[in-house]
Protein backbone atom coordinates (compact mmCIF):
# COMPACT_ATOMS: atom_id res chain seq x y z
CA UNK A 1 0.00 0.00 0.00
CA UNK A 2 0.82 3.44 -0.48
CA UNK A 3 -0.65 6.55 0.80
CA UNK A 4 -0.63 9.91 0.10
CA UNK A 5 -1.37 12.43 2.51
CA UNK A 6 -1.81 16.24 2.16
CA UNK A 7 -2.79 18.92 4.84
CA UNK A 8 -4.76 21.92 3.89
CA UNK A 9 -5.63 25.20 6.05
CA UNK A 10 -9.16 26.10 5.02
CA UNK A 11 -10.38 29.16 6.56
CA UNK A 12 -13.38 27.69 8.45
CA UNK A 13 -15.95 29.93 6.70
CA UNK A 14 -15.33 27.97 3.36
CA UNK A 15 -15.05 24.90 4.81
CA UNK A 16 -18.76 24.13 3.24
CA UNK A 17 -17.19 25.13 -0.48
CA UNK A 18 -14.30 23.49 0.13
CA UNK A 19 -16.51 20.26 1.02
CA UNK A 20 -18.61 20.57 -2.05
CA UNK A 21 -15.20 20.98 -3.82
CA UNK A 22 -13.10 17.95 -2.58
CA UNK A 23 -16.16 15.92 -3.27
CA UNK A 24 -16.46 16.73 -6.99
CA UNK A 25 -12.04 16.19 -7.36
CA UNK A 26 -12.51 12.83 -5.59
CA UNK A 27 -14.98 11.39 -7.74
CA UNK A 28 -11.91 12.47 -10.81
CA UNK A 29 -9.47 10.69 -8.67
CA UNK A 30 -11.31 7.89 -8.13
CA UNK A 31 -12.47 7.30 -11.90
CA UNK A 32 -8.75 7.40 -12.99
CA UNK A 33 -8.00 4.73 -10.32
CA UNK A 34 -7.24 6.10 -7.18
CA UNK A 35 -8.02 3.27 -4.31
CA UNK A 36 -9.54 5.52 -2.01
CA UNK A 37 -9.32 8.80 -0.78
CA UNK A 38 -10.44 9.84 2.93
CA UNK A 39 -11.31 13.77 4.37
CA UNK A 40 -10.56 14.58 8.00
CA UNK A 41 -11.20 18.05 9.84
CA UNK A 42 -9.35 18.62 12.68
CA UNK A 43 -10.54 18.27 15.72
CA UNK A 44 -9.15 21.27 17.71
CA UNK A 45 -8.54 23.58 15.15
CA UNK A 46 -11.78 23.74 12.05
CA UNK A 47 -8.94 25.26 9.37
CA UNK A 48 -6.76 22.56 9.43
CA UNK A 49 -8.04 19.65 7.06
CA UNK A 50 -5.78 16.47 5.53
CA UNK A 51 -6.76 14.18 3.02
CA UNK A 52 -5.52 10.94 2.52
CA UNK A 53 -5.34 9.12 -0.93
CA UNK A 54 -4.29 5.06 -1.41
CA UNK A 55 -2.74 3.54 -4.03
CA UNK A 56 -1.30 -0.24 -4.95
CA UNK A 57 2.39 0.97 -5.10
CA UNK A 58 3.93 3.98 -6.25
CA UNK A 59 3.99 3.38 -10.00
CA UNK A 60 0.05 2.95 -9.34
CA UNK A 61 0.24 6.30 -8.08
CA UNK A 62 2.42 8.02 -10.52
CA UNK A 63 0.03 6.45 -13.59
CA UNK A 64 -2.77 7.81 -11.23
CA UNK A 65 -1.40 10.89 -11.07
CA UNK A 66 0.03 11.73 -14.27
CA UNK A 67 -4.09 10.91 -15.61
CA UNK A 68 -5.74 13.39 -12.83
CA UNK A 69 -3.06 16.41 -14.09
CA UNK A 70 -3.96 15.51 -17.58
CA UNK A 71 -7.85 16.07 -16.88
CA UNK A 72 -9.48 19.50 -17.77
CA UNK A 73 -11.47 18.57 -15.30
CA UNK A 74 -9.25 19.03 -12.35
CA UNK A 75 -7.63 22.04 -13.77
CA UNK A 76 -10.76 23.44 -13.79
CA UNK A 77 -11.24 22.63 -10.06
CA UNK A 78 -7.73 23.60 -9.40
CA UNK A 79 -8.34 26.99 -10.17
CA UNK A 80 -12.08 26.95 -8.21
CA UNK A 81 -9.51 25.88 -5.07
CA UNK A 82 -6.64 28.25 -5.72
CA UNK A 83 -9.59 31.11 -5.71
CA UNK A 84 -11.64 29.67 -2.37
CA UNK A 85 -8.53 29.51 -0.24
CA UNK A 86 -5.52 31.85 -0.17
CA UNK A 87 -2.82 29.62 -1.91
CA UNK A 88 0.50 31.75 -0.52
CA UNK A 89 -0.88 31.84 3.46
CA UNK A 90 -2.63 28.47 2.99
CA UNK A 91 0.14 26.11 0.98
CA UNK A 92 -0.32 22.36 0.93
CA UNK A 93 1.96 20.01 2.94
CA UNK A 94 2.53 16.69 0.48
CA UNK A 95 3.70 13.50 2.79
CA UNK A 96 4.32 10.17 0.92
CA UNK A 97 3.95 7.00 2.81
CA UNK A 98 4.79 3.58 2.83
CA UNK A 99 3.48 0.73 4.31
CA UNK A 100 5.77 -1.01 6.82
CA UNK A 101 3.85 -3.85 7.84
């Protein structure tokens, strides 16, 4: 198995957008073969969200990958997310992981 996992800061007044948002990119993710993808909140603090995506192995998820940039689709949302959230204050952290046992 291996994971993918990102952490967003979402001011907590688009969290409903960003919701509505995630949900239409999964469904892209998914259909290019993406095992499963999984959206937390955090508990404490409502602007800090991470989502998880699986994959067979990491050639799964570069072939994954390389489909989802490719889709007009996704740029499309892209650009939706790069407008709801403020890109510079609110960056994406990326973490790759492997599973160990």
């Amino acid at each position: 198995m291996f994971i993918v996992v990102y952490h967003y800061k979402v001011p907590p007044e688009k969290a409903r957008e960003y919701v509505l948002l995630e949900r239409r990119a999964m469904e892209i993710c998914l259909k290019h073969g993406c095992l499963a993808i999984e959206l937390y909140r955090d508990a404490k603090d409502p602007s800090h969200w991470m989502e998880i995506e699986r994959f067979r192995d990491e050639e799964h998820y570069m072939k994954v990958r390389e489909a989802v940039e490719g889709d007009e689709r996704m740029k499309r949302l892209y650009e939706e997310f790069t407008n709801l959230i403020d890109v510079e204050r609110c960056e994406a952290e990326k973490r790759i992981y492997l599973r160990m046992l």
